[in-house]
Protein backbone atom coordinates (compact mmCIF):
# COMPACT_ATOMS: atom_id res chain seq x y z
CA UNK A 1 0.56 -13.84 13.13
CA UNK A 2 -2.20 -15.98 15.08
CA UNK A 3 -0.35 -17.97 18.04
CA UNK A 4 -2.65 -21.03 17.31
CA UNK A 5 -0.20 -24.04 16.94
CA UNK A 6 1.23 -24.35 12.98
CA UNK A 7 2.33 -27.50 11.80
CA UNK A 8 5.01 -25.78 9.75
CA UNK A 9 7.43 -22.30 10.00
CA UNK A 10 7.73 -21.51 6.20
CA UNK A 11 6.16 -23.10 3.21
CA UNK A 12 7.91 -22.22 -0.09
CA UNK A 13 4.73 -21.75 -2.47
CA UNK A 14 6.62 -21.89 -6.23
CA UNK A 15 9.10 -24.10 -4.82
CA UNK A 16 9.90 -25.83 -8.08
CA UNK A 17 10.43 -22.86 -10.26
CA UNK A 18 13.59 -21.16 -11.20
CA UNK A 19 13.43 -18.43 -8.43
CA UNK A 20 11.49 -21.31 -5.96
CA UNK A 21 14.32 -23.73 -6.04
CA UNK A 22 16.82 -21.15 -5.15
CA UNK A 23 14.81 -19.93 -2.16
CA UNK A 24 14.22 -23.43 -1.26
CA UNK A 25 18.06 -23.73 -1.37
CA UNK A 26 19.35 -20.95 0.61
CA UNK A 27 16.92 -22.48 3.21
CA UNK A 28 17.97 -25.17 3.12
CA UNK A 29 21.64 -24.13 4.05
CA UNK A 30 21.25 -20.87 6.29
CA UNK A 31 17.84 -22.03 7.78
CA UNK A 32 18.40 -22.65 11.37
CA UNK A 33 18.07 -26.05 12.88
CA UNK A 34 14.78 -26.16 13.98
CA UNK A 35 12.71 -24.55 11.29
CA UNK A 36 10.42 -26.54 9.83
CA UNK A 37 10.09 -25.63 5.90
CA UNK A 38 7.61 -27.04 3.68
CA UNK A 39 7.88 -27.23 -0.43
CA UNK A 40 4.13 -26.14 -2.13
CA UNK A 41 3.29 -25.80 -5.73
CA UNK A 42 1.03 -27.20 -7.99
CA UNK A 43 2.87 -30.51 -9.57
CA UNK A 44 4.01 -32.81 -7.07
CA UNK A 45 6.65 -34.40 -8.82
CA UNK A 46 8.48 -31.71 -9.80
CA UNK A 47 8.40 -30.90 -5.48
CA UNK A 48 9.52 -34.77 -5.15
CA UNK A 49 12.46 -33.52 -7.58
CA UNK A 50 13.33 -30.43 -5.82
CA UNK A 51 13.41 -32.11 -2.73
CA UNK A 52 15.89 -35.05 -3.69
CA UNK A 53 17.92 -32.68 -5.30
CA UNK A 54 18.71 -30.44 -2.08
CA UNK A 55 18.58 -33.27 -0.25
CA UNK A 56 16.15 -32.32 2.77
CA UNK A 57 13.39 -34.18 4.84
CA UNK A 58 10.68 -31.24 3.64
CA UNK A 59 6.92 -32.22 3.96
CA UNK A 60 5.45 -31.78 0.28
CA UNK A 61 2.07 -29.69 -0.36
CA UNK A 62 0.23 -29.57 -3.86
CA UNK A 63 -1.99 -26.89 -4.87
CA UNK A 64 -2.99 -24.84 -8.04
CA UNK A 65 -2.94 -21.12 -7.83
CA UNK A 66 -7.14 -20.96 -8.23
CA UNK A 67 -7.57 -23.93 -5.72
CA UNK A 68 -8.93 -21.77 -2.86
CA UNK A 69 -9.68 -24.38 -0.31
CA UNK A 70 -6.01 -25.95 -0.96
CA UNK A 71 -4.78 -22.06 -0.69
CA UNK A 72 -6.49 -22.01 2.71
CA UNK A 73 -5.29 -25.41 3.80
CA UNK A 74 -1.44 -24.13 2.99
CA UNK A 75 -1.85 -21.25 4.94
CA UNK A 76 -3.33 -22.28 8.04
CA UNK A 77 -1.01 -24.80 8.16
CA UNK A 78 2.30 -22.24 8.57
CA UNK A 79 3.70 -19.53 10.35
CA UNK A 80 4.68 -17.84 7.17
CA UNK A 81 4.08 -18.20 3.19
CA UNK A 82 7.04 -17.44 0.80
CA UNK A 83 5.66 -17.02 -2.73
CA UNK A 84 7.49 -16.91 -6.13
CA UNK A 85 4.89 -17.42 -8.26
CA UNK A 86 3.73 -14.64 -10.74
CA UNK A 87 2.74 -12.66 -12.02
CA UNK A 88 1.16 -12.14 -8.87
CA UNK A 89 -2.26 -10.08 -10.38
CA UNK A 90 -2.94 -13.50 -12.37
CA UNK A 91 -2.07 -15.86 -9.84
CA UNK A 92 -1.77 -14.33 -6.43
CA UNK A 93 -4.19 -12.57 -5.11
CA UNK A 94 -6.03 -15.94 -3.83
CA UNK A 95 -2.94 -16.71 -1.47
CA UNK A 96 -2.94 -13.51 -0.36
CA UNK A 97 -5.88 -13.36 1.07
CA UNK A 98 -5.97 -16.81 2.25
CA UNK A 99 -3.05 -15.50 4.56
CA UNK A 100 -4.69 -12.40 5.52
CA UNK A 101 -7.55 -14.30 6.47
CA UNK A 102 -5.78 -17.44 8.59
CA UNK A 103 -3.15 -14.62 10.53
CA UNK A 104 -0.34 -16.08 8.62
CA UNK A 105 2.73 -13.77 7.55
CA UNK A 106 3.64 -13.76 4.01
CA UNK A 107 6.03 -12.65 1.91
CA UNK A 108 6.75 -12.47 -1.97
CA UNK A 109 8.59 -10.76 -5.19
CA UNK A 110 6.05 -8.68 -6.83
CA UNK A 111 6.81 -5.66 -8.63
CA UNK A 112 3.37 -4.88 -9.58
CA UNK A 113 1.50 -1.76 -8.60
CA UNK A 114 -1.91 -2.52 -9.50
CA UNK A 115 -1.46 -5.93 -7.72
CA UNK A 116 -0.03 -4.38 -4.58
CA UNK A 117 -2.65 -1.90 -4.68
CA UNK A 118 -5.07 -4.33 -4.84
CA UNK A 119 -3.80 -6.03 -2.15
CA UNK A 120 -3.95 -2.95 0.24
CA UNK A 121 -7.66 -2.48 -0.65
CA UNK A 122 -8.40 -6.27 -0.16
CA UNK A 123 -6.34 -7.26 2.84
CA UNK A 124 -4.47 -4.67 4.77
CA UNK A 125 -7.78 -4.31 7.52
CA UNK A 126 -8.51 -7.90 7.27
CA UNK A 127 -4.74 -8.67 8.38
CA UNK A 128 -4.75 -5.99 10.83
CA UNK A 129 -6.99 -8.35 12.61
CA UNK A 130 -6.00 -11.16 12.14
CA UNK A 131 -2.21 -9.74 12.80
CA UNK A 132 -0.87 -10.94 9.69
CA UNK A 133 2.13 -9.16 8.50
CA UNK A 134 1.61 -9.24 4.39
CA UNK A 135 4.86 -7.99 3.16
CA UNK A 136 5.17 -7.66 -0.55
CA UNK A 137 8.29 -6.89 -3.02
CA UNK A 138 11.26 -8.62 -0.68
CA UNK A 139 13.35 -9.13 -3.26
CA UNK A 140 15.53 -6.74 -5.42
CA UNK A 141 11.82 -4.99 -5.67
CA UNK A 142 12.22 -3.21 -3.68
CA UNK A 143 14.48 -4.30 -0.31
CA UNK A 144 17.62 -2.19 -1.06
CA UNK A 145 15.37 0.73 -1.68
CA UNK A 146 12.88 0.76 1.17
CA UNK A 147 15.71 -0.60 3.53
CA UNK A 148 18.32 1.81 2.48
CA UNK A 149 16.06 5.03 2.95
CA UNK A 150 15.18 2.97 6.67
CA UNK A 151 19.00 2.78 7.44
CA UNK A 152 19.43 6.58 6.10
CA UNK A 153 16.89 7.97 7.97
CA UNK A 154 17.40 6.08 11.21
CA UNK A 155 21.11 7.49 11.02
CA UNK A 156 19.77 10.86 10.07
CA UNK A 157 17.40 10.38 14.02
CA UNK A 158 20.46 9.19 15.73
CA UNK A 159 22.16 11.98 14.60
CA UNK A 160 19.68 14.32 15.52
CA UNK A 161 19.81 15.76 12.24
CA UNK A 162 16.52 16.39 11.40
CA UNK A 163 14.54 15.24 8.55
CA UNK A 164 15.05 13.93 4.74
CA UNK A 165 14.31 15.86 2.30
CA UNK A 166 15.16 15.33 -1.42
CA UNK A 167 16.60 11.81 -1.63
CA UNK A 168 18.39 9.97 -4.62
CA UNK A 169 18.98 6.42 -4.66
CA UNK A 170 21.78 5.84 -7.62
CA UNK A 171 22.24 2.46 -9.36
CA UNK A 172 26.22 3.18 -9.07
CA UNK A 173 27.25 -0.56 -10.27
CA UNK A 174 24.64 -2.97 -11.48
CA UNK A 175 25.56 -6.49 -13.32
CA UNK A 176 22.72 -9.27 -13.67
CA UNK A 177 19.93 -9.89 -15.85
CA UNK A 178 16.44 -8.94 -16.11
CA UNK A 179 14.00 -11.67 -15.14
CA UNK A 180 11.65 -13.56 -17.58
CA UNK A 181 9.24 -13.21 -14.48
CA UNK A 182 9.54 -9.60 -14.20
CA UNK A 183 9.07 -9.20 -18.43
CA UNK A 184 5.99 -11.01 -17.79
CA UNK A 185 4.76 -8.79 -15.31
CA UNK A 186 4.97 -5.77 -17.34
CA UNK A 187 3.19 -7.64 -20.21
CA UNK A 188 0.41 -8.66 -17.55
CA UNK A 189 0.16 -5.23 -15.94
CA UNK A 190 0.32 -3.71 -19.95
CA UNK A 191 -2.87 -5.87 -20.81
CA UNK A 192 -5.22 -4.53 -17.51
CA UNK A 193 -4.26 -1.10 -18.24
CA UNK A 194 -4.84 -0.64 -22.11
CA UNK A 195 -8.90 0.08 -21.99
CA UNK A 196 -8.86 1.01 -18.41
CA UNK A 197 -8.49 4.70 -17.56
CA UNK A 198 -8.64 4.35 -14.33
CA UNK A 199 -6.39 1.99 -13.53
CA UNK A 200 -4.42 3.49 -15.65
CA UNK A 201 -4.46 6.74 -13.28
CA UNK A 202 -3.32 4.20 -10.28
CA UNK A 203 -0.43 2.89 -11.89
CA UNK A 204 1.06 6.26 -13.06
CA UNK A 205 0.48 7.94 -9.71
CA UNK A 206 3.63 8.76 -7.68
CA UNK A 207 1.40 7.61 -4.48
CA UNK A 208 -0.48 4.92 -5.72
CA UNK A 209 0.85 2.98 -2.99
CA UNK A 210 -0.19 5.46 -0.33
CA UNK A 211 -2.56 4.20 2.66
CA UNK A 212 -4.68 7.82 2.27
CA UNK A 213 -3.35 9.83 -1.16
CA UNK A 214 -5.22 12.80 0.12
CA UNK A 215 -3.27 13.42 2.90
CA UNK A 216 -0.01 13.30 1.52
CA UNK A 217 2.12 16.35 1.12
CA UNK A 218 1.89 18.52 -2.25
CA UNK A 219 5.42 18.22 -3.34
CA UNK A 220 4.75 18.72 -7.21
CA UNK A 221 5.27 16.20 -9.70
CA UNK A 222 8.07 13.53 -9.31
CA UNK A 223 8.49 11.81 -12.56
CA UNK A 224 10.52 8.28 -12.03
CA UNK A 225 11.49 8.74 -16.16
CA UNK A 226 13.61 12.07 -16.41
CA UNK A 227 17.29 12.12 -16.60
CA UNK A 228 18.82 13.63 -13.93
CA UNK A 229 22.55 15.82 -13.89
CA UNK A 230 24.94 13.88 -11.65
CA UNK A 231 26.23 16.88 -9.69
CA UNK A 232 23.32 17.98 -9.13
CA UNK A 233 22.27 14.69 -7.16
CA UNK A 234 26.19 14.57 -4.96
CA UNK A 235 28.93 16.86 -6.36
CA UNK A 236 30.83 14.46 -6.94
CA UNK A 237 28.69 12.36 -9.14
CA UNK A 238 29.53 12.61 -13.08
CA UNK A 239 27.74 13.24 -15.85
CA UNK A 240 24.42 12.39 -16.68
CA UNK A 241 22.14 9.60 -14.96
CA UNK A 242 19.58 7.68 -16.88
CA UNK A 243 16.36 6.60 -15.49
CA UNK A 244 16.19 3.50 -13.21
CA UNK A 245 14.02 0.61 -15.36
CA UNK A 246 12.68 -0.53 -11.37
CA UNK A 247 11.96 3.30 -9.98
CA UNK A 248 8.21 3.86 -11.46
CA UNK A 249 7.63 0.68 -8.41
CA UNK A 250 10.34 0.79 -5.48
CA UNK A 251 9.72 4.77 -5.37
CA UNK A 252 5.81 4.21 -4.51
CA UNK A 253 7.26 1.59 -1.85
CA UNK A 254 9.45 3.98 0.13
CA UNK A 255 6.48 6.30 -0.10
CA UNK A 256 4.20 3.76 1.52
CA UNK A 257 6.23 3.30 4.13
CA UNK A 258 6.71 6.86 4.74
CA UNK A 259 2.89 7.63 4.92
CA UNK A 260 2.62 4.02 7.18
CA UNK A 261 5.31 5.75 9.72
CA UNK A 262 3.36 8.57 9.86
CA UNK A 263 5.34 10.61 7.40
CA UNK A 264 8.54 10.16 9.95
CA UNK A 265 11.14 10.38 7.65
CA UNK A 266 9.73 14.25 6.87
CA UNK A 267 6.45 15.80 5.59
CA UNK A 268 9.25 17.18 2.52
CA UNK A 269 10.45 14.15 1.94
CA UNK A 270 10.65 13.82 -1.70
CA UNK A 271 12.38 10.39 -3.24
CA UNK A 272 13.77 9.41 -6.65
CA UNK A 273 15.73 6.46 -8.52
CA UNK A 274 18.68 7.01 -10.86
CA UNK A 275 20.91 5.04 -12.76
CA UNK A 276 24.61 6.14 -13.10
CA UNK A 277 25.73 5.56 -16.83
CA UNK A 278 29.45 6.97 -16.49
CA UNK A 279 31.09 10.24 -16.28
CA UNK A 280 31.99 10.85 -20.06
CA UNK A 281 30.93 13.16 -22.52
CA UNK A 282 29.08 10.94 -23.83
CA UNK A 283 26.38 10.31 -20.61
CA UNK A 284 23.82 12.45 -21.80
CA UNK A 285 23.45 10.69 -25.10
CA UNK A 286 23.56 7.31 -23.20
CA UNK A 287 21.20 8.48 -20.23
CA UNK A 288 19.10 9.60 -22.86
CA UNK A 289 18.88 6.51 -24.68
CA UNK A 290 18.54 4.58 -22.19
CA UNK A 291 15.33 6.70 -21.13
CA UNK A 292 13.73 6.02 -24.94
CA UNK A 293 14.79 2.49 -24.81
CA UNK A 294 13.07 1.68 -21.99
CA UNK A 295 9.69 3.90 -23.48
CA UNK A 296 10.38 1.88 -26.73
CA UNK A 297 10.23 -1.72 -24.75
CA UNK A 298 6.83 -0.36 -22.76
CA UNK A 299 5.83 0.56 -26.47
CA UNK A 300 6.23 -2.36 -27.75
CA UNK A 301 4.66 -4.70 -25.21
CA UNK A 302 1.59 -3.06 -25.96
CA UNK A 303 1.19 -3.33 -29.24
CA UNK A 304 0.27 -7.34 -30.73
CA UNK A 305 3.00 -6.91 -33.75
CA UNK A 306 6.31 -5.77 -32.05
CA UNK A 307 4.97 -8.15 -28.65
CA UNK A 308 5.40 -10.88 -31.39
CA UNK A 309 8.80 -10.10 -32.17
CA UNK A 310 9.65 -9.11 -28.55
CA UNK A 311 8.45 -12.25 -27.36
CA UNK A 312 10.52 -14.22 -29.49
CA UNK A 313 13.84 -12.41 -28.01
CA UNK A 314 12.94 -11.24 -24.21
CA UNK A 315 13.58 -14.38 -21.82
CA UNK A 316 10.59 -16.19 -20.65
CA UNK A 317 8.89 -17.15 -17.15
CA UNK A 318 10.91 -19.82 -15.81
CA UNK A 319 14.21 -19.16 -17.50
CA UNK A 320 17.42 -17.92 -15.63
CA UNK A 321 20.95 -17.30 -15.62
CA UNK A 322 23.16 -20.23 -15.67
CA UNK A 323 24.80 -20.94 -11.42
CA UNK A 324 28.39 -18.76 -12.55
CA UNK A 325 26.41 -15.94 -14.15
CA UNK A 326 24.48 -15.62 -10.79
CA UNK A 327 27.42 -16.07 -8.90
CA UNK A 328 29.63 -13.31 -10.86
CA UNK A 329 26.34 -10.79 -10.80
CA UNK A 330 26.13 -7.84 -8.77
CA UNK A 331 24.72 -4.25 -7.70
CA UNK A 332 25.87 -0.94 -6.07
CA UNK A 333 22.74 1.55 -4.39
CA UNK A 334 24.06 4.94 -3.03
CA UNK A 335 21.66 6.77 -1.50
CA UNK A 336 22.07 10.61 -1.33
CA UNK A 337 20.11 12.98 0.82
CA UNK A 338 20.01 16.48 2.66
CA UNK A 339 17.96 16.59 5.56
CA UNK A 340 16.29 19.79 7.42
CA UNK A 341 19.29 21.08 9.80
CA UNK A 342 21.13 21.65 6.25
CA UNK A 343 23.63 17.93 6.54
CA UNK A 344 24.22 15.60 4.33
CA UNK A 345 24.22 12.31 4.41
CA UNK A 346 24.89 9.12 2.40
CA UNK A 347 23.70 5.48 2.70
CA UNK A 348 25.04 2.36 0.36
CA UNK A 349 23.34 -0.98 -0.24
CA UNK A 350 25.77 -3.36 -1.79
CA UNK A 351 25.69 -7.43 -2.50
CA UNK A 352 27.12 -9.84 -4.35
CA UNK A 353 24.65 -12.55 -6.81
CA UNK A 354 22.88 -11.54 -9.49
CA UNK A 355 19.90 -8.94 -8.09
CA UNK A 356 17.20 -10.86 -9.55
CA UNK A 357 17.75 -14.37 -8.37
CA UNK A 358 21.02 -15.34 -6.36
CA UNK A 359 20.72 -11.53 -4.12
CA UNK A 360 16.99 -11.92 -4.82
CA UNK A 361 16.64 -15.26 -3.08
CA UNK A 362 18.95 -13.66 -0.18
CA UNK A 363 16.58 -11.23 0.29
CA UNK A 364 13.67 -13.12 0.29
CA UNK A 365 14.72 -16.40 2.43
CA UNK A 366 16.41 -13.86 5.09
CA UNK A 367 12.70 -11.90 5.10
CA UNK A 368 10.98 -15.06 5.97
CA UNK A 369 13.37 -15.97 8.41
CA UNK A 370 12.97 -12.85 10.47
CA UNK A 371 9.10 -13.80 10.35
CA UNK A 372 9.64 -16.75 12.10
CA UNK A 373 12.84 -16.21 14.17
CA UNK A 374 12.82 -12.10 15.31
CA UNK A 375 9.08 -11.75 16.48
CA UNK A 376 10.57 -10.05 19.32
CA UNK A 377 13.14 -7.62 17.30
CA UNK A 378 10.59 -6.80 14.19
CA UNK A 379 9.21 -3.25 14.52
CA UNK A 380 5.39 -3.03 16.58
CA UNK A 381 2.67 -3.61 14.38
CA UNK A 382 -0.74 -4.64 14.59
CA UNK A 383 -0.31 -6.48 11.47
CA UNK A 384 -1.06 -5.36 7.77
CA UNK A 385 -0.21 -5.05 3.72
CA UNK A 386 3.15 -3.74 5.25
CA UNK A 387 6.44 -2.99 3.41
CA UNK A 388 10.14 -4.53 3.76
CA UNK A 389 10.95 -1.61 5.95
CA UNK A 390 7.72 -1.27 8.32
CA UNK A 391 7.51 -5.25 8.51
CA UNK A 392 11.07 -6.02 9.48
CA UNK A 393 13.26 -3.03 9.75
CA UNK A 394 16.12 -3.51 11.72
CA UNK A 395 16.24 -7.25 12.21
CA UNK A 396 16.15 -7.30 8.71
CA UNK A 397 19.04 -4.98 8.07
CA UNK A 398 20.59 -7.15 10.66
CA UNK A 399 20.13 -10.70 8.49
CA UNK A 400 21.29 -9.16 5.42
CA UNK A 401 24.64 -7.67 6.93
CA UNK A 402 25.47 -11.51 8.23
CA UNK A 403 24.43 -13.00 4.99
CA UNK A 404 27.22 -11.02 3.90
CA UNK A 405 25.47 -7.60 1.94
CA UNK A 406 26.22 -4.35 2.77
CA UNK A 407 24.21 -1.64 4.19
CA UNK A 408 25.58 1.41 5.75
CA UNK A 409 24.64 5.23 6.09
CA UNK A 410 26.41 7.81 7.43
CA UNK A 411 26.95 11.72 7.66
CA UNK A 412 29.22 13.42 5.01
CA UNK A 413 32.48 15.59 6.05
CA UNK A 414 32.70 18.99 4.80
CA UNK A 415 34.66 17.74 1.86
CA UNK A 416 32.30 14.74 1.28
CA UNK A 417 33.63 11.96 -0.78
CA UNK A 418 32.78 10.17 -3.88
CA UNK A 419 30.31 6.55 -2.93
CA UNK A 420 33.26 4.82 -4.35
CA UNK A 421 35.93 6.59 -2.42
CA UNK A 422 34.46 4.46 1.21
């Protein structure tokens, strides 16, 4: 980030949608004393309403998602950008930029490959100069991911251990909703794809993320949409696991930063997402179904007739849970891997909230605040389209543990022991 003089430290851009005004409001009660926060978006009465209803002193800035000039205004006017407003291909990519350009730090939810690849091509040498840190996906895309393989591996270093290898991150518990946000996403990404070929290529690449694709390691195909036996992952897993709906996007994250790090956590590192479905009989059936259903909802997004019907049913951009179905949501992540010296070792990201907005807006608040507040504690960078990990690392991991999640690796005993036997 530049170290010319910014009249704010975070402006929430979004601030008056559903995700926005929860972002705004855990700011507005962990933010320390001090930081100066700023509420941006495009109508300013619904910012006037925001701001009387959490009760703060917050300067209020207006502009539309194609206003360029107000874009740039916005972001030469902060430390750091938080943005919740997608999806990000349609409305994005001119904020982006704009903080790229100005040396401001940004950070925002997207789950979107072509959009984040996009972003690489556009920005990442224009922030290198400038220093900007652009750090996309700090939410449930894809933090606990690309910080849990960070926490494995720096265990696995402390250790001495070696190198990952083959890594499995398992959705062990998981209760929350999917995002009308998200839905809208896919539909958006659905719609660029469908008569291009190419892009099509990007998005279904394992390393479409990847800063140079040609010199990553050959390490065969890794498809994010097969089941997977539960044994085979940690012997004492059960039964069958299902795919992971969120894999096909926080795999190509923990990738990036790989490849970023200079391959560091191992030229064989290889890295999947699973999703444990119980330990009955009946898994395979269920992992199985769960792997069509989620092929039959991709399906029918892209065709006009079932969208019609889908879009009818599926919740829509803006909509949430109600405050005591975020409260009561949560998720489990074990991570599982086996590094070069032959040891194995286990990691666990765990919070309370529902993943998508109350742990989402966790995430995402905490990732801004390190911007501002941990200069000194953030890992060296000249600046970038970064990820969660190679942005903020450890004084990340460090937020999150105090805002009450947890995040823990360690090395496995001979006998080993079941994720929920900790």
């Amino acid at each position: 980030m530049s170290d010319q003089v910014r009249d704010h430290d975070i402006v929430v851009y979004g601030a008056s949608g559903f995700v926005g005004v929860l972002v705004a409001q855990y700011l507005a009660g962990h933010a320390p004393a001090g930081t100066r926060v700023a509420l941006a978006g495009r109508s300013e009465p619904k910012l006037a309403q925001v701001k009387r209803r959490l009760g703060v002193d917050w300067p209020i800035l207006v502009a539309d998602a194609a206003d360029v000039p107000a874009l740039e205004k916005i972001a030469a006017s902060t430390r750091v950008v938080v943005t919740t407003v997608g999806p990000y291909a349609k409305y994005g990519k001119a904020l982006v930029r704009a903080c790229a350009a100005a040396g401001t730090d940004y950070v925002d939810l997207t789950g979107e490959v072509l959009f984040a690849r996009e972003s690489i091509d556009d920005n990442h040498e224009l922030a290198r100069t400038t220093g900007a840190r652009i750090v996309h996906s700090c939410g449930f895309d894809s933090i606990p991911s690309d910080i849990g393989v960070h926490v494995l591996d720096q265990q696995v270093k402390a250790d001495e251990a070696g190198e990952l290898t083959d890594t499995t991150l398992v959705v062990t518990s998981l209760r929350g909703g999917i995002s009308g946000g998200t839905i809208d996403s896919m539909r958006h990404q659905l719609d660029v794809v469908k008569n291009d070929r190419k892009l099509r290529r990007v998005a279904a690449s394992a390393y479409s993320l990847s800063p140079d694709r040609a010199a990553e390691p050959d390490l065969g195909r890794q498809d994010d949409t097969a089941t997977i036996s539960g044994p085979g992952v940690h012997p004492r897993l059960r039964g069958t696991l299902a795919p992971f709906f969120m894999a096909s996007y926080n795999t190509r994250v923990v990738r990036r930063s790989n490849a970023l790090r200079g391959w560091a956590y191992g030229r064989g590192f290889r890295y999947r997402e699973a999703m444990s479905v119980g330990g009955s009989p009946l898994s395979p059936v269920v992992a199985h179904a769960t792997r069509l259903g989620l092929g039959a909802l991709m399906a029918g997004l892209a065709l006009p007739p079932t969208r019609y019907v889908l879009d009818r049913v599926l919740p829509k951009p803006g909509d949430g849970p109600s405050a005591k179905a975020r409260e009561n949501g949560h998720f489990t992540m074990d991570l599982f891997t086996t590094t070069t010296s032959g040891a194995r070792y286990t990691a666990r990201f765990r919070a309370k909230g529902d993943p998508g907005y109350a742990a989402t807006a966790v995430m995402l608040g905490e990732s801004a605040l390190a911007l501002v507040h941990d200069r000194d504690r953030l890992p060296a960078s000249e600046g970038g389209v970064l990820t969660p990990a190679t942005a903020l690392g450890d004084a990340l991991v460090t937020r999150l543990r105090a805002a009450g999640m947890e995040i823990t690796a360690r090395k496995e005993t001979q006998r080993g022991g079941a994720p929920g036997e900790r």
